[in-house]
C-alpha atoms as a PDB file:
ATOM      1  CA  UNK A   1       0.000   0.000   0.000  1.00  0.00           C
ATOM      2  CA  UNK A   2       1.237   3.840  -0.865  1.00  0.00           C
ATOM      3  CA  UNK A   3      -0.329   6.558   0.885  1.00  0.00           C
ATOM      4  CA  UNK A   4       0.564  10.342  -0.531  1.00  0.00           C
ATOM      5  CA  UNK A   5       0.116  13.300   1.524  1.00  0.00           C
ATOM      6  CA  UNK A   6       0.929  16.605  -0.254  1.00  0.00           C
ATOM      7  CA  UNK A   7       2.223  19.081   2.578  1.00  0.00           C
ATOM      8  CA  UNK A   8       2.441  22.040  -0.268  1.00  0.00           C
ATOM      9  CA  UNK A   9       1.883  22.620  -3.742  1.00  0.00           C
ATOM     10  CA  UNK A  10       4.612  24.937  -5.397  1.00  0.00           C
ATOM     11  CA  UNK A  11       3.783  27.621  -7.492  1.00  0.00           C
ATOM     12  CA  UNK A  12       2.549  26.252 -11.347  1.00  0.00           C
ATOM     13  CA  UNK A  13       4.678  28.650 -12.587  1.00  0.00           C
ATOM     14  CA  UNK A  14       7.461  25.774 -11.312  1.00  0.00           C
ATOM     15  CA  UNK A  15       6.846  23.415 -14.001  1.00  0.00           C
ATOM     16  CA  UNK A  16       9.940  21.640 -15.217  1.00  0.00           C
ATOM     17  CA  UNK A  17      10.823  18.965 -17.650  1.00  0.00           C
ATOM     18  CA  UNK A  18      10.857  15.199 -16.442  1.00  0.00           C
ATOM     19  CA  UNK A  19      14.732  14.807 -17.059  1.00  0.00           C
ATOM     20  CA  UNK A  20      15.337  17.269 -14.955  1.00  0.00           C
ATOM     21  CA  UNK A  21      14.888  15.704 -11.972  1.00  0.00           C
ATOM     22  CA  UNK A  22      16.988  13.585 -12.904  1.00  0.00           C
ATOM     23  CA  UNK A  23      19.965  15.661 -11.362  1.00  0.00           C
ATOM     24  CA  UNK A  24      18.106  16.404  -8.084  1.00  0.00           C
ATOM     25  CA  UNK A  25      19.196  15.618  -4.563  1.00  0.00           C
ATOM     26  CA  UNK A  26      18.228  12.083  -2.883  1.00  0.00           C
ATOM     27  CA  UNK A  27      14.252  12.028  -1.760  1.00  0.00           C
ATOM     28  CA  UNK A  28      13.366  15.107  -3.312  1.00  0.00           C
ATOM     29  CA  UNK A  29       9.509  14.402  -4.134  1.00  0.00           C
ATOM     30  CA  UNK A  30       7.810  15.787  -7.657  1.00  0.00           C
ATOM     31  CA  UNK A  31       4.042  15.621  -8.855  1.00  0.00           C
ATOM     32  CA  UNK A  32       3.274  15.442 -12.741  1.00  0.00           C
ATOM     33  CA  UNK A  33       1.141  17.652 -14.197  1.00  0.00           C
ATOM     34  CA  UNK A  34      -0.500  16.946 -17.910  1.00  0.00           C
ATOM     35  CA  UNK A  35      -1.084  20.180 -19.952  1.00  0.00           C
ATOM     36  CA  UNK A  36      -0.833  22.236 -16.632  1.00  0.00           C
ATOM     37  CA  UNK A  37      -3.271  20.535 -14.605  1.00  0.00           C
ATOM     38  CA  UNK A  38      -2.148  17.602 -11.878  1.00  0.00           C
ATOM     39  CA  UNK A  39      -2.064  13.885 -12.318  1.00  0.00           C
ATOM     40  CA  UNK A  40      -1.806  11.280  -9.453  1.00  0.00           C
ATOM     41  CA  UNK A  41       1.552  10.684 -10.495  1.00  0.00           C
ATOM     42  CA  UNK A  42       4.472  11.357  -8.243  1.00  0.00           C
ATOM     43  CA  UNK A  43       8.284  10.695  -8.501  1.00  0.00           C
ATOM     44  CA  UNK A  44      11.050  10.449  -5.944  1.00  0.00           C
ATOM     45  CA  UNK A  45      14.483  11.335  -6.889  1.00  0.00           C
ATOM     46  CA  UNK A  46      17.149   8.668  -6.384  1.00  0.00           C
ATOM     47  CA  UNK A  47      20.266  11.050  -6.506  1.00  0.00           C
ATOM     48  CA  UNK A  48      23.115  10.371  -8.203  1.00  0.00           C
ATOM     49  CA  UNK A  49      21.869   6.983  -9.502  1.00  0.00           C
ATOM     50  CA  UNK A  50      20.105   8.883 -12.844  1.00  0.00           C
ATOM     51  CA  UNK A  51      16.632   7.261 -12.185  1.00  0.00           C
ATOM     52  CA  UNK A  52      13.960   8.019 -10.242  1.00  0.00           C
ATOM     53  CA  UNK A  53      11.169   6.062  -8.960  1.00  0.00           C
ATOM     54  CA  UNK A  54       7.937   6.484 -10.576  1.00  0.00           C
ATOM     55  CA  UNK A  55       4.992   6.144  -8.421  1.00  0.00           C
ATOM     56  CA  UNK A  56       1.745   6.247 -11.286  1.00  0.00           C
ATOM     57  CA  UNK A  57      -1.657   5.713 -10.251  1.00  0.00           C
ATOM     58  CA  UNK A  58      -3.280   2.831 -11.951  1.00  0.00           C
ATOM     59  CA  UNK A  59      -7.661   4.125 -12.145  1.00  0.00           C
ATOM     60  CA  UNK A  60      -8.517   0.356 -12.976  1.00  0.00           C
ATOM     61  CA  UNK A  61      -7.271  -1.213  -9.808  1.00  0.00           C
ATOM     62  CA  UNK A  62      -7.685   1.866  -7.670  1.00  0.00           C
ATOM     63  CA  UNK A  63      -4.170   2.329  -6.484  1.00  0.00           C
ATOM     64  CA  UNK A  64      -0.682   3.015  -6.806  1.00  0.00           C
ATOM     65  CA  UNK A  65       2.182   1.020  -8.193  1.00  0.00           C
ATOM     66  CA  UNK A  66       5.502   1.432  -8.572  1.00  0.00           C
ATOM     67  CA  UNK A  67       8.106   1.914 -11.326  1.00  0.00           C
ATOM     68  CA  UNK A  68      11.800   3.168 -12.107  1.00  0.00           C
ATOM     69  CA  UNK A  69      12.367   5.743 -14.558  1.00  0.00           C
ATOM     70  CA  UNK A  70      16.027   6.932 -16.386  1.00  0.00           C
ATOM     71  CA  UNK A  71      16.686   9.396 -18.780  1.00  0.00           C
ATOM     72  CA  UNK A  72      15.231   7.254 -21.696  1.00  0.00           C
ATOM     73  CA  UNK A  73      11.881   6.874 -19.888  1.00  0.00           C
ATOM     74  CA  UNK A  74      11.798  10.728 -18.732  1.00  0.00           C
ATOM     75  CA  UNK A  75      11.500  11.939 -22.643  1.00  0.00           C
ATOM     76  CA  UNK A  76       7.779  11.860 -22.169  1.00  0.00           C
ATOM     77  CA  UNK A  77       7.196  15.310 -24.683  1.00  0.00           C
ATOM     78  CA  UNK A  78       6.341  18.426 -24.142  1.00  0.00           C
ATOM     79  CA  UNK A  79       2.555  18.196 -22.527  1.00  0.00           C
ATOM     80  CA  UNK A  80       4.201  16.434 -19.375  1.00  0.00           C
ATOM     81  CA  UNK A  81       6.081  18.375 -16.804  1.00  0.00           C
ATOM     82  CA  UNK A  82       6.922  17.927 -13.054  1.00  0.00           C
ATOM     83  CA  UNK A  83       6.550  20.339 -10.018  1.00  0.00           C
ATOM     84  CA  UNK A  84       8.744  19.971  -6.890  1.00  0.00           C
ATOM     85  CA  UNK A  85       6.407  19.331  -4.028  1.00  0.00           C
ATOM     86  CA  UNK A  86       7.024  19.125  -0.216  1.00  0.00           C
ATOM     87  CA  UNK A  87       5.091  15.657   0.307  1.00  0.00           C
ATOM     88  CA  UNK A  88       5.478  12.560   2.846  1.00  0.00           C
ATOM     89  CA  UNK A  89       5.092   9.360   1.494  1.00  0.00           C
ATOM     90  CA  UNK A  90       4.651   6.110   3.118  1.00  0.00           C
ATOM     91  CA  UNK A  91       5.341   2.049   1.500  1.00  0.00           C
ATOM     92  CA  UNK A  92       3.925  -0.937   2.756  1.00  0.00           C
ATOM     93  CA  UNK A  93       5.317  -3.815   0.909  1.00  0.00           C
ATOM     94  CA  UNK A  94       4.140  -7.043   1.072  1.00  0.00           C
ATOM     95  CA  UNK A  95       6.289  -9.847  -0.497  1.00  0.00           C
ATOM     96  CA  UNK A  96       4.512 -12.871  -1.338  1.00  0.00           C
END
């Protein structure tokens, strides 16, 4: 289970390109936003490793899952951007 609690929205005027975050520092915490408006997608920045996970929210099972994103992955066009937010987020994994 992933529970998301945004703490503050930044400014939209924020927006940044995906690969960007790329170079951010370890844990920093971005929301995607489509055509200026927010998804339910969130990404934590893994430092110097060049990827970040992807946390995307999946409508036809009603919850998050996770993925890892690198440069490659990032070029997602011009439409989607990411915001630096100031958010707490919480894993539960359960390995079967």
């Amino acid at each position: 289970m992933i529970t998301i609690n945004v703490n503050q929205d930044c400014d939209d005027s924020e927006l940044i390109s995906p690969e960007l975050m790329l170079d951010t520092e370890y844990g920093t915490v971005f929301q995607q936003y489509f055509h200026g408006k927010p998804e339910k997608d969130y990404y934590v920045s893994l430092g110097l490793s060049k990827k970040v996970i992807h946390i995307w929210y999946n409508k036809e099972k009603n919850n998050y899952e996770l993925i890892i994103d690198d440069r490659n992955t990032l070029k997602l066009g011009g439409a989607i951007k990411v915001q630096k937010i100031d958010a707490d987020i919480n894993f539960q994994l359960l390995m079967r």
